[in-house]
Protein backbone atom coordinates (compact mmCIF):
# COMPACT_ATOMS: atom_id res chain seq x y z
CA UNK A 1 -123.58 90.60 -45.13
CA UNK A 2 -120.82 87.91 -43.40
CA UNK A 3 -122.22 85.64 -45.31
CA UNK A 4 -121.89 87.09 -48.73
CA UNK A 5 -118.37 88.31 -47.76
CA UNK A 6 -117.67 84.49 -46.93
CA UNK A 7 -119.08 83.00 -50.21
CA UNK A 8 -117.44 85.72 -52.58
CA UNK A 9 -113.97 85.13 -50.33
CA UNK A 10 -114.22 81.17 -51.35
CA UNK A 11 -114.94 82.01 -55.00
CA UNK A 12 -111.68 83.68 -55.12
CA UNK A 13 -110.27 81.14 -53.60
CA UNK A 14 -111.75 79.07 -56.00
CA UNK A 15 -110.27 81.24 -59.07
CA UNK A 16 -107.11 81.02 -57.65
CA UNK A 17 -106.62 77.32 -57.04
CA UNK A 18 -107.79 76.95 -60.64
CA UNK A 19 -105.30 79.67 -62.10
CA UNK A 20 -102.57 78.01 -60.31
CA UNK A 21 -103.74 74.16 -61.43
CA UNK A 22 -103.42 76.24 -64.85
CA UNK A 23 -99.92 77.83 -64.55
CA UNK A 24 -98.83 74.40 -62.99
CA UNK A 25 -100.00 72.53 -66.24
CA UNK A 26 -98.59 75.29 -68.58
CA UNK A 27 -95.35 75.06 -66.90
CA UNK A 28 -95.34 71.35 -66.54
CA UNK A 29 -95.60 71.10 -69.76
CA UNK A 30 -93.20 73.81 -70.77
CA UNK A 31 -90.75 71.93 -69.15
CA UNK A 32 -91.48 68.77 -70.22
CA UNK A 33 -91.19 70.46 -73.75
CA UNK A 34 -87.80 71.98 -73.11
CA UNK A 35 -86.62 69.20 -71.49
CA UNK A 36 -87.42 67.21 -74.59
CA UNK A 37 -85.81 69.98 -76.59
CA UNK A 38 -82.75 69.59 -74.89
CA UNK A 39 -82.51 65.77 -75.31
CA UNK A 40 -82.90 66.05 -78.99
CA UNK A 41 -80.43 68.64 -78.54
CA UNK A 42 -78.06 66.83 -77.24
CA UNK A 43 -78.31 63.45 -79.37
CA UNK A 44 -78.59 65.64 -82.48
CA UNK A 45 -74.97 66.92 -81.22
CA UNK A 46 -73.69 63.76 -79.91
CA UNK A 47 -74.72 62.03 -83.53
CA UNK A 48 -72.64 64.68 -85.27
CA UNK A 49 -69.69 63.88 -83.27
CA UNK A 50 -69.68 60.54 -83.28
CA UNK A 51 -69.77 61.21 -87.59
CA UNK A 52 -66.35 63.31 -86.77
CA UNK A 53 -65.32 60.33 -84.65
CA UNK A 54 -65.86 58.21 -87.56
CA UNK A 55 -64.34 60.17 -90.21
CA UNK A 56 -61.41 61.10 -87.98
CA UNK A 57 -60.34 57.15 -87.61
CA UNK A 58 -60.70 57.16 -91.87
CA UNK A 59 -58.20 59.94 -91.61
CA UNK A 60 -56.30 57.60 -89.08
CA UNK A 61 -56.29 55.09 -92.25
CA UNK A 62 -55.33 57.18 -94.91
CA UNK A 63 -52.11 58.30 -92.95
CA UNK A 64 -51.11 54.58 -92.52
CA UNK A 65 -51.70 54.11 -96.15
CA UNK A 66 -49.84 56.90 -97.69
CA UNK A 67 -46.68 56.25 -95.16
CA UNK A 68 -46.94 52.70 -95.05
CA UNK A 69 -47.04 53.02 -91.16
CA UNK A 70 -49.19 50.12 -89.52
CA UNK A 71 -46.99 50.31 -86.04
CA UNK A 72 -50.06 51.56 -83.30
CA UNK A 73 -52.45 49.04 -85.57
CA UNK A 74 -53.37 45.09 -84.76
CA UNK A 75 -52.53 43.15 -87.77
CA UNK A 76 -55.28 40.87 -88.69
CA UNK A 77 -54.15 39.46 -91.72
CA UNK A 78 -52.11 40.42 -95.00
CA UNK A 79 -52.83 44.19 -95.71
CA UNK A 80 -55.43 43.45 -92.90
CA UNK A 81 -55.56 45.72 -89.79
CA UNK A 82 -57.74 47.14 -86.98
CA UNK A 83 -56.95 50.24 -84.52
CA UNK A 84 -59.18 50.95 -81.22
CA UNK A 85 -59.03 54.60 -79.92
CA UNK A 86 -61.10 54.94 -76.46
CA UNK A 87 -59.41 57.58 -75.09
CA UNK A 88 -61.34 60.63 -76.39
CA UNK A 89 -62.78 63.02 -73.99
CA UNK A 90 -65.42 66.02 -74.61
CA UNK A 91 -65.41 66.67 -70.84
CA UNK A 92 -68.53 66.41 -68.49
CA UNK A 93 -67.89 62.57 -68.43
CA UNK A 94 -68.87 62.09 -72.17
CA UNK A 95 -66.09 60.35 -73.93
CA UNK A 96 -65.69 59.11 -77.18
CA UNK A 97 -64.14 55.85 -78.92
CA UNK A 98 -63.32 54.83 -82.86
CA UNK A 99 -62.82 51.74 -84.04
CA UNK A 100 -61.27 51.39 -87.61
CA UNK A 101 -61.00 47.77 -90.10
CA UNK A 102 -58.79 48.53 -93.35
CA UNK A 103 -58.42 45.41 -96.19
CA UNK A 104 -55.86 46.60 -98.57
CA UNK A 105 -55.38 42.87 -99.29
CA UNK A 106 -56.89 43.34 -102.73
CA UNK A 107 -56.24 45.82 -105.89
CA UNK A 108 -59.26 47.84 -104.18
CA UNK A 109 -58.86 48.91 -100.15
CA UNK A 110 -61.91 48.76 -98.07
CA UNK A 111 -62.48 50.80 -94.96
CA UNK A 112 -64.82 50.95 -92.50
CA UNK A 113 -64.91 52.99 -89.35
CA UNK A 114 -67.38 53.41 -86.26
CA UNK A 115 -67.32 56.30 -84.16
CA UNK A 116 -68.89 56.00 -80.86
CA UNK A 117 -70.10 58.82 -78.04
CA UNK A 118 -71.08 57.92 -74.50
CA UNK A 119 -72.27 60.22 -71.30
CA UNK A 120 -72.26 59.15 -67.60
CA UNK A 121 -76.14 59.16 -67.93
CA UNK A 122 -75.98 56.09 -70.11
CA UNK A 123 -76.88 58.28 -73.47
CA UNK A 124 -75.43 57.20 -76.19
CA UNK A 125 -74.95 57.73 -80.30
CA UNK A 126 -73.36 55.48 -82.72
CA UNK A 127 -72.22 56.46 -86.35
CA UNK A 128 -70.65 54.01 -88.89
CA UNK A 129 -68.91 55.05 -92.04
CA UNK A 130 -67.54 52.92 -95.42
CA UNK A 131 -65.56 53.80 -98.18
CA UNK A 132 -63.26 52.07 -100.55
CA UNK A 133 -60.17 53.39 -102.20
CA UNK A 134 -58.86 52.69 -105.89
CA UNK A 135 -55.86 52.84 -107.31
CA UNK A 136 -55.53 56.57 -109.04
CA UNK A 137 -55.26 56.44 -112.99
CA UNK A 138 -55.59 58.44 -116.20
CA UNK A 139 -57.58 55.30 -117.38
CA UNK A 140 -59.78 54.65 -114.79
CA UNK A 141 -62.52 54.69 -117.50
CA UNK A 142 -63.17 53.62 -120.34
CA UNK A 143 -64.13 57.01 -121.82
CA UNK A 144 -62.93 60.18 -120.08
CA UNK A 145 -63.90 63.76 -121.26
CA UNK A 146 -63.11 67.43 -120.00
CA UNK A 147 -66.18 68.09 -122.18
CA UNK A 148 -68.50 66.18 -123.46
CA UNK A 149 -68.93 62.47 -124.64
CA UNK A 150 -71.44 62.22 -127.37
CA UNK A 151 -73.08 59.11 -129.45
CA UNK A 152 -75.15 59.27 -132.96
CA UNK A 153 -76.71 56.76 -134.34
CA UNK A 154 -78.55 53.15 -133.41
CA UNK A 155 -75.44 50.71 -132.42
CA UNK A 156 -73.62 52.76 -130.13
CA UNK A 157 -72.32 50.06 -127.52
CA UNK A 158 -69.66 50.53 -124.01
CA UNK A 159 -68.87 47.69 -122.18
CA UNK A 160 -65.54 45.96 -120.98
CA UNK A 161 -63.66 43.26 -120.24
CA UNK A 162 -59.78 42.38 -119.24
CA UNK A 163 -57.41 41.93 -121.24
CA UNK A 164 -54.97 39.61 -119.05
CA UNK A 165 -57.57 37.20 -120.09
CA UNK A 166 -57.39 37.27 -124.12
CA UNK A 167 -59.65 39.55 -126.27
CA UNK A 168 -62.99 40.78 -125.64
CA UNK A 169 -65.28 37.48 -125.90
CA UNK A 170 -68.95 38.94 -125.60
CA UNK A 171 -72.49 37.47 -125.28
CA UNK A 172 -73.30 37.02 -128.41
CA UNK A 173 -70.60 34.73 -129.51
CA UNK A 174 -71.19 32.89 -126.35
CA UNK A 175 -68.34 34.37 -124.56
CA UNK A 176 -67.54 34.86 -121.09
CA UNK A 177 -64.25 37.63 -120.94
CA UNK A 178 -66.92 40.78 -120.85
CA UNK A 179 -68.31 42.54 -118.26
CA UNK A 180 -70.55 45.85 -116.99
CA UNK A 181 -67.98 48.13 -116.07
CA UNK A 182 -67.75 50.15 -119.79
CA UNK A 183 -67.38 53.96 -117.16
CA UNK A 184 -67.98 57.22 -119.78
CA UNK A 185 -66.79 60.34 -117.42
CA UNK A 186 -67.17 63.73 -117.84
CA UNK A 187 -65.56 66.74 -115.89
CA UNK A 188 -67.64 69.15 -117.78
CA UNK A 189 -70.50 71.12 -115.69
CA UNK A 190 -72.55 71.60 -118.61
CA UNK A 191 -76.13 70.05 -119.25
CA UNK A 192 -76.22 66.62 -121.07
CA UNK A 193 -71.90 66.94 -121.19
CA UNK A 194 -73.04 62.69 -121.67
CA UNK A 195 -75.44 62.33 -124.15
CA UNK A 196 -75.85 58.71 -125.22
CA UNK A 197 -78.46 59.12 -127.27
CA UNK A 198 -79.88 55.38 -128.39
CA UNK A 199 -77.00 54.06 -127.50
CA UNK A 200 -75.79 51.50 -124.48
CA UNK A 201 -73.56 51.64 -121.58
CA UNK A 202 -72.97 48.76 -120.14
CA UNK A 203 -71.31 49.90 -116.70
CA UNK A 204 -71.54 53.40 -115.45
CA UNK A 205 -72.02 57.19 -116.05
CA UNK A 206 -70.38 59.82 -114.01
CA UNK A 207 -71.01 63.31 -114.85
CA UNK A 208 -70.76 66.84 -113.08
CA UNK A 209 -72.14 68.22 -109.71
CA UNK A 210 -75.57 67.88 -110.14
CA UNK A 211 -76.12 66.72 -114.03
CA UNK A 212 -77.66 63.56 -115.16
CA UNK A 213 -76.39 61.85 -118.85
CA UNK A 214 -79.02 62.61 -121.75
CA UNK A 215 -80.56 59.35 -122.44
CA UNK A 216 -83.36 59.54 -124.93
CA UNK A 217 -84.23 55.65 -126.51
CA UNK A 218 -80.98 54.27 -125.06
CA UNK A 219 -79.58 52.82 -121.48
CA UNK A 220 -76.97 52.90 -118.61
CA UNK A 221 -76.88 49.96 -116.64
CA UNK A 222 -76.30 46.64 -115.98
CA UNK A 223 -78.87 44.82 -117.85
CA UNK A 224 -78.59 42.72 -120.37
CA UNK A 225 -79.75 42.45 -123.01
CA UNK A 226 -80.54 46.41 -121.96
CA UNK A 227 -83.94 47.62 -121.80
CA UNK A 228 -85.89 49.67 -123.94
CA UNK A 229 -84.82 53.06 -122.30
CA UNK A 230 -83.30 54.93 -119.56
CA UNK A 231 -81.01 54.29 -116.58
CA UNK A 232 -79.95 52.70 -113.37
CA UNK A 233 -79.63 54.69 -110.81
CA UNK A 234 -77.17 53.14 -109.21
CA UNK A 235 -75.65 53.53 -112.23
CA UNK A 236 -75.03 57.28 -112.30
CA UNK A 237 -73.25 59.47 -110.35
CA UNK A 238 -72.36 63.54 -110.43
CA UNK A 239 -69.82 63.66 -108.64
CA UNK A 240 -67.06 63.22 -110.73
CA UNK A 241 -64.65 65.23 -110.99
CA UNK A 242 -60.78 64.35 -112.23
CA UNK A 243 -57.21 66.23 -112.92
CA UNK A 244 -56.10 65.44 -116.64
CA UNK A 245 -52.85 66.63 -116.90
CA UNK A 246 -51.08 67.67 -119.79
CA UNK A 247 -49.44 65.18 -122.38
CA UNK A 248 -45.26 65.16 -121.68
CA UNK A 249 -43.01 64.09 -124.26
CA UNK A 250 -40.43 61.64 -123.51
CA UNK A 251 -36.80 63.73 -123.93
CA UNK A 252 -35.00 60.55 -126.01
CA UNK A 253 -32.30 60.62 -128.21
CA UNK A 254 -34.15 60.27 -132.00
CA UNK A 255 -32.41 57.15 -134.17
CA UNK A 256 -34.58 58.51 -136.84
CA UNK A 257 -35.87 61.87 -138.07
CA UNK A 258 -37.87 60.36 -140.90
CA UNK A 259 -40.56 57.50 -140.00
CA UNK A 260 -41.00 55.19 -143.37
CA UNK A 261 -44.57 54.66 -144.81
CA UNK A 262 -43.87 50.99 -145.36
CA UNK A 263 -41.85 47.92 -144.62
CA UNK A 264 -40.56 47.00 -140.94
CA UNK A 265 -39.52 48.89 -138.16
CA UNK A 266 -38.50 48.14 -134.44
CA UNK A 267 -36.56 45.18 -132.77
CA UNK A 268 -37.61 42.03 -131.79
CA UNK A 269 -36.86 41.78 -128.36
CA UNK A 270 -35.23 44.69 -127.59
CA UNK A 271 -35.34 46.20 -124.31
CA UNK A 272 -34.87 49.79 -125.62
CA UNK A 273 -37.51 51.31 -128.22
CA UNK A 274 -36.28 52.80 -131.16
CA UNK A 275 -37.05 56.09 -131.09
CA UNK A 276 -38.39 58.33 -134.55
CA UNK A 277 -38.56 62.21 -134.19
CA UNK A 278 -39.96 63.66 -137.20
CA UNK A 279 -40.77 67.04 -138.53
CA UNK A 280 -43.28 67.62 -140.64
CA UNK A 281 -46.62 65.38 -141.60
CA UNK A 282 -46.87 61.72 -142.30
CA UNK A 283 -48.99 59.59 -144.41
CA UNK A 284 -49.26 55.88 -145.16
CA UNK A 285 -51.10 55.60 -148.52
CA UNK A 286 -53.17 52.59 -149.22
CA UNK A 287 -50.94 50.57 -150.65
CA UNK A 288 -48.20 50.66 -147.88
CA UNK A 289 -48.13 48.57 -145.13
CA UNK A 290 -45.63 49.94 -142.11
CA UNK A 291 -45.04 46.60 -139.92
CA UNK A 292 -43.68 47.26 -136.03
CA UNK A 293 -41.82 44.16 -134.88
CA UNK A 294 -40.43 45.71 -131.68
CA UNK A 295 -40.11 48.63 -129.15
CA UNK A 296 -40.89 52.08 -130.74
CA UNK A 297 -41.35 55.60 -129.77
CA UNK A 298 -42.63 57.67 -132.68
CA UNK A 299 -42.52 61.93 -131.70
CA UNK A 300 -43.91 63.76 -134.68
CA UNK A 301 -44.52 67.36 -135.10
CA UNK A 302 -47.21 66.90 -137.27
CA UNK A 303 -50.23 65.49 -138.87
CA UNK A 304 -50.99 61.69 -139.27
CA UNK A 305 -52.71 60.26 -141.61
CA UNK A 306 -53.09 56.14 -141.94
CA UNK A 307 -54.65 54.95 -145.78
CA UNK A 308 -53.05 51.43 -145.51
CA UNK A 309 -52.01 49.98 -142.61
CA UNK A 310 -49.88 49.79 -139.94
CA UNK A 311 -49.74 46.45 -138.01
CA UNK A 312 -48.36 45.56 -134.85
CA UNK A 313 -46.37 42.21 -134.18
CA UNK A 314 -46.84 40.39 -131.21
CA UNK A 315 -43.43 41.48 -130.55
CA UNK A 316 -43.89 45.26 -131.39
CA UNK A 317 -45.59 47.86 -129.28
CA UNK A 318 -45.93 51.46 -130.27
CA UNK A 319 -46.30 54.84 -128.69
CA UNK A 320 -47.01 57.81 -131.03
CA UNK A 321 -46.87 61.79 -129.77
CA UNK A 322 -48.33 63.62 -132.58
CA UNK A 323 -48.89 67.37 -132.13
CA UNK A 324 -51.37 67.49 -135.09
CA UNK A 325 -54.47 65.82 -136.64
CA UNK A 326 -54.46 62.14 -136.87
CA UNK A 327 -56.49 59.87 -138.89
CA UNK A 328 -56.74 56.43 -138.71
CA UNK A 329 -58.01 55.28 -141.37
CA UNK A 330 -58.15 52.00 -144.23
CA UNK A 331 -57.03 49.17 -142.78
CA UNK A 332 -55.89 51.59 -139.84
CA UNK A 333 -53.27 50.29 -136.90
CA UNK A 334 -53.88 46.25 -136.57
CA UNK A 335 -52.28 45.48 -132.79
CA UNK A 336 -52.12 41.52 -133.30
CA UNK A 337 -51.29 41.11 -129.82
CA UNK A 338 -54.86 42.66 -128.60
CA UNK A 339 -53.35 44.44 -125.95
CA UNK A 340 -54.13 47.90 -126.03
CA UNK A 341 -51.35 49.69 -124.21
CA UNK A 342 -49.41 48.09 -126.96
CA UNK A 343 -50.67 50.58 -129.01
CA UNK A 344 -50.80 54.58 -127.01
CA UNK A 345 -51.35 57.28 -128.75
CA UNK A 346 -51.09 60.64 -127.30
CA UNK A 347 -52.00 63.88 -129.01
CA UNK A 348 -49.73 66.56 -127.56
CA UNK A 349 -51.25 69.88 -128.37
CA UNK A 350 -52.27 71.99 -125.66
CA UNK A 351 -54.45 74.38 -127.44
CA UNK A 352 -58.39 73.54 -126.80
CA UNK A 353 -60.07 72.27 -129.46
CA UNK A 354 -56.86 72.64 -131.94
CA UNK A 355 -56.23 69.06 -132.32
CA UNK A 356 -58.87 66.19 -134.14
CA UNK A 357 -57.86 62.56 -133.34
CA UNK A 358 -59.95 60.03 -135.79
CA UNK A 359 -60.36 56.41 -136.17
CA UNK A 360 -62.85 54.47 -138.39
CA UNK A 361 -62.83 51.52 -141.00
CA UNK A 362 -64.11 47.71 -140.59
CA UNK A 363 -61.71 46.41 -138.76
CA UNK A 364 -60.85 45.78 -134.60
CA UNK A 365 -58.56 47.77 -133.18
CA UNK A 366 -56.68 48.03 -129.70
CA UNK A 367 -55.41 51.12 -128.41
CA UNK A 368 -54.96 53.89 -125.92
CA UNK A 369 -55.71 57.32 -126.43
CA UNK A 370 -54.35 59.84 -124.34
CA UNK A 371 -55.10 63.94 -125.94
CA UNK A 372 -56.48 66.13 -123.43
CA UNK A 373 -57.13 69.01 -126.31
CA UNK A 374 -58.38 67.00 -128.83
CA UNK A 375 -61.27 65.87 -130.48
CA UNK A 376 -61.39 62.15 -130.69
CA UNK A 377 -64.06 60.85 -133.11
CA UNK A 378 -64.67 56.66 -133.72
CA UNK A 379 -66.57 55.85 -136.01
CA UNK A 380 -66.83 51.67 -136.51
CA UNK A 381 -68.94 51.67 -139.91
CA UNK A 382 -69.62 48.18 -141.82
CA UNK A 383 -70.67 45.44 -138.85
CA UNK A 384 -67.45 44.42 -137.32
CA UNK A 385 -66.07 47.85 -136.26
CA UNK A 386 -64.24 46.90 -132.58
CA UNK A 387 -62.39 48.91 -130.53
CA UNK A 388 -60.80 47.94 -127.12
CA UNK A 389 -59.06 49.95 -124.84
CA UNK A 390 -59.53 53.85 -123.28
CA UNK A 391 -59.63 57.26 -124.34
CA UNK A 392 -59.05 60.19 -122.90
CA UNK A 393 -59.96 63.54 -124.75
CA UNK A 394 -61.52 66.95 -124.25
CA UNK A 395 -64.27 65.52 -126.07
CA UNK A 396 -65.38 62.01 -127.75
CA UNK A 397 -67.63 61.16 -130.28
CA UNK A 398 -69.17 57.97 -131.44
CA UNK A 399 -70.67 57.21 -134.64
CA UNK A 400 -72.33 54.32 -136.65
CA UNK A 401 -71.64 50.85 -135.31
CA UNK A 402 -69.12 51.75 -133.22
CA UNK A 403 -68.58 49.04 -130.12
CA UNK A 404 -66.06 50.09 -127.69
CA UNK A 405 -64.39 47.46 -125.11
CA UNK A 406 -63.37 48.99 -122.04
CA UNK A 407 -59.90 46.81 -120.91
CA UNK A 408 -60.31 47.21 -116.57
CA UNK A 409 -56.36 46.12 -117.03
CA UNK A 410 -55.92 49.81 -117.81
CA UNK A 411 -56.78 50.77 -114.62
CA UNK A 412 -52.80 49.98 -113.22
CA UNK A 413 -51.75 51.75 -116.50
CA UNK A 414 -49.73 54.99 -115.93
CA UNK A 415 -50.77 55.03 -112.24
CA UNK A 416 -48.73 56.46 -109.66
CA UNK A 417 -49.78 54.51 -106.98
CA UNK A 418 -51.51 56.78 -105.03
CA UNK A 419 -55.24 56.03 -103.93
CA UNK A 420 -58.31 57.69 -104.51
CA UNK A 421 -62.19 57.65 -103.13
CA UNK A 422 -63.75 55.04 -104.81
CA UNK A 423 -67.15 55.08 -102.88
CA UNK A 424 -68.48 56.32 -99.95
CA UNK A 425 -71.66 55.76 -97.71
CA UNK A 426 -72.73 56.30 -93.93
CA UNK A 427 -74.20 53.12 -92.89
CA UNK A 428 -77.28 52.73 -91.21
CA UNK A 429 -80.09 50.15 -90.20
CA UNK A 430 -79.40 47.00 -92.15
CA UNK A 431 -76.17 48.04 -93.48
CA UNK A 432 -74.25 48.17 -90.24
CA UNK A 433 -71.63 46.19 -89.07
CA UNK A 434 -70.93 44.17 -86.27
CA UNK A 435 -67.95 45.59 -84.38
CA UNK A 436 -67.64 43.09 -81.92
CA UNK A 437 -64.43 41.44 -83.12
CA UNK A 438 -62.30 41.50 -86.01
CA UNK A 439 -64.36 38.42 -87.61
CA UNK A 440 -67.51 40.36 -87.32
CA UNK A 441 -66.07 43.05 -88.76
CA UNK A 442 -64.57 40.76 -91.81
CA UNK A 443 -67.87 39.06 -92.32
CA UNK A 444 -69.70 41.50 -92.84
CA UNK A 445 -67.66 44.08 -95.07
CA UNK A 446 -67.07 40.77 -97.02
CA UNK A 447 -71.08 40.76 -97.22
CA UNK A 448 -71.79 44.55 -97.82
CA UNK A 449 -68.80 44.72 -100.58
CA UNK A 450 -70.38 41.81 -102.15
CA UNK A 451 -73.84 43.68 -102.15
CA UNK A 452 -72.26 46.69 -104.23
């Protein structure tokens, strides 16, 4: 009887060493597990600040852009400077530090920014972020719609070049002033707002949150000659989104109240445009040519209509504010000098859809267009149907073999001065940057610019 007592007394002994071997594991590992859990807990939160860190010393930037204010920065160079804030605390002995590199030495500023958080434990997280700032501009593209930006037909082409350089010189003449940077933009969040058909875009689409262009046989990119179909991706962006304000007309004393459908107008030379303020509609017929020889500002309350021709001297330079249609037509507005802000035209109505701005024939043309309610249609039928310059419209249409030139000048055209995000990216693996020093820092944002 003791000894079955004894051996049933060990096998519960037995049971119980096991069952606590068991509990030890299950809690061993349970702990193990929420220890991990907390780790990843904490990195996942320390990653997150050091983002804010990183964003926060961009924010550092823009203030010493917009007031001009580089006092608490190290000046590296012209327009070149560096800031290093260590003195962030989050308490418990985890602190924080930013280090910020701005080059405003060029047309476009360039800023990168690494925010750093540390423990007393010796954990650590590291975030780096880039972005670069343009210049803000109503023609920051070469085509700009609140709606949508449509092309028919087989020849469609968008590309650009600059115009401090001479005229558009393309490829196939064996020229060298073009380049891939022919931007169509559209504000509208509707589906295909772009729709290039089969035609080309040399440079870039930007569309609405979330929206690709409509690209059946034709192509966005940088490619050339351009490939069958489709689109770079790095091509395309929806994110675009722009303020197009309303057209203003200049409050001038009028020399004229009646423009002439022929002969010469303007001054050579002169540093003050003559100014025409008409009332009613105008039309050149095709046998009148209307030559502009200097400075003028043309107001009319009205529609326009071009059968002959209008020509610019290289002396003359035009803007027209017409409140109604206008068609540009025949032999339509010849800018000799081949500078398009020579020649802006802004369509003043502020009625949606109220206003059609149209211009077609053979010839090249240079110009602006500025009509945030109108229509603007270009058509460049025969084979030698150029345009050069920018439009912006509530919606654009091209037609036939219409070839548009973006002119990148434009971009410092009616520009206030003020910056806007260009581009921005989080940087990571590869990509990162060497914040050692200054020259680390220079070498490579010169490298990862140069890769964009």
């Amino acid at each position: 009887m003791r000894e079955f007592e004894k051996r049933r007394s060990g096998s519960v002994l037995i049971g119980v060493i096991i069952m606590a071997i068991i509990v030890g594991v299950v809690a061993g590992n349970y702990l193990k597990s929420a220890s991990l859990e907390y780790k990843l807990s904490r990195q996942t939160v320390y990653m997150q600040s050091a983002l804010n860190l990183a964003e926060a010393g961009l924010e550092e930037a823009f203030l010493g852009i917009e007031k001009s204010d580089w006092s608490t920065w190290t000046r590296v160079g012209s327009g070149v400077y560096y800031k290093n804030i260590s003195s962030v605390s989050f308490g418990d002995g985890t602190t924080g530090t930013v280090k910020v590199y701005i080059d405003s030495s060029g047309s476009e500023s360039v800023l990168v920014s690494e925010g750093t958080v540390a423990d007393a434990l010796g954990n650590s997280a590291t975030k780096q972020v880039f972005i670069s700032l343009s210049v803000r501009s109503l023609f920051a593209n070469g085509l700009t719609s609140k709606d949508s930006i449509t092309f028919s037909g087989n020849n469609v082409v968008v590309d650009s070049y600059d115009s401090t350089l001479g005229p558009y010189d393309g490829p196939s003449d064996g020229g060298t002033n073009y380049s891939n940077e022919g931007s169509v933009a559209s504000t509208s969040v509707v589906t295909e707002s772009i729709g290039i058909g089969n035609g080309t875009v040399y440079g870039y689409a930007f569309t609405g949150p979330g929206l690709v262009p409509g690209v059946r046989n034709g192509y966005i990119g940088p490619t050339r000659p351009a490939p069958i179909r489709g689109y770079d991706t790095d091509y395309v962006s929806d994110d675009f989104t722009s303020d197009i304000p309303d057209v203003v007309i200049p409050s001038l004393t009028a020399d004229y109240s009646v423009v002439p459908d022929g002969g010469t107008i303007g001054v050579a030379g002169a540093s003050v445009p003559t100014v025409y303020d008409m009332t009613g509609n105008f039309r050149n017929d095709s046998s009148d040519v209307l030559e502009i020889d200097g400075p003028v500002v043309i107001i009319i309350d009205g529609n326009f209509s071009v059968r002959g021709e209008i020509e610019i001297t290289e002396y003359g330079s035009a803007e027209f504010y017409i409140s109604g249609d206008a068609d540009f037509g025949g032999n339509g507005v010849a800018n000799k000098s081949d500078i398009p802000e020579k020649l802006m035209i802004y369509g003043t109505s502020t009625t949606s859809g109220a206003q059609t701005i149209s211009v077609h024939g053979n010839g090249q043309a240079s110009f602006v267009v500025y009509a945030p309610y109108a229509e603007v249609t270009m058509n460049g039928g025969g084979s030698s149907g150029e345009m050069s310059g920018a439009v912006v419209a509530e919606s654009i249409r091209m037609t036939g073999n219409a070839n548009f030139h973006y002119d990148v000048n434009l971009k410092n055209l009616d520009s206030d001065g003020a910056k806007q995000l260009g581009y921005w990216r989080e940087l990571k693996g590869n990509s990162r940057i060497d914040f050692t020093s200054t020259g680390t820092i220079a070498t490579g944002l010169a490298a990862l610019v140069a890769g964009l």
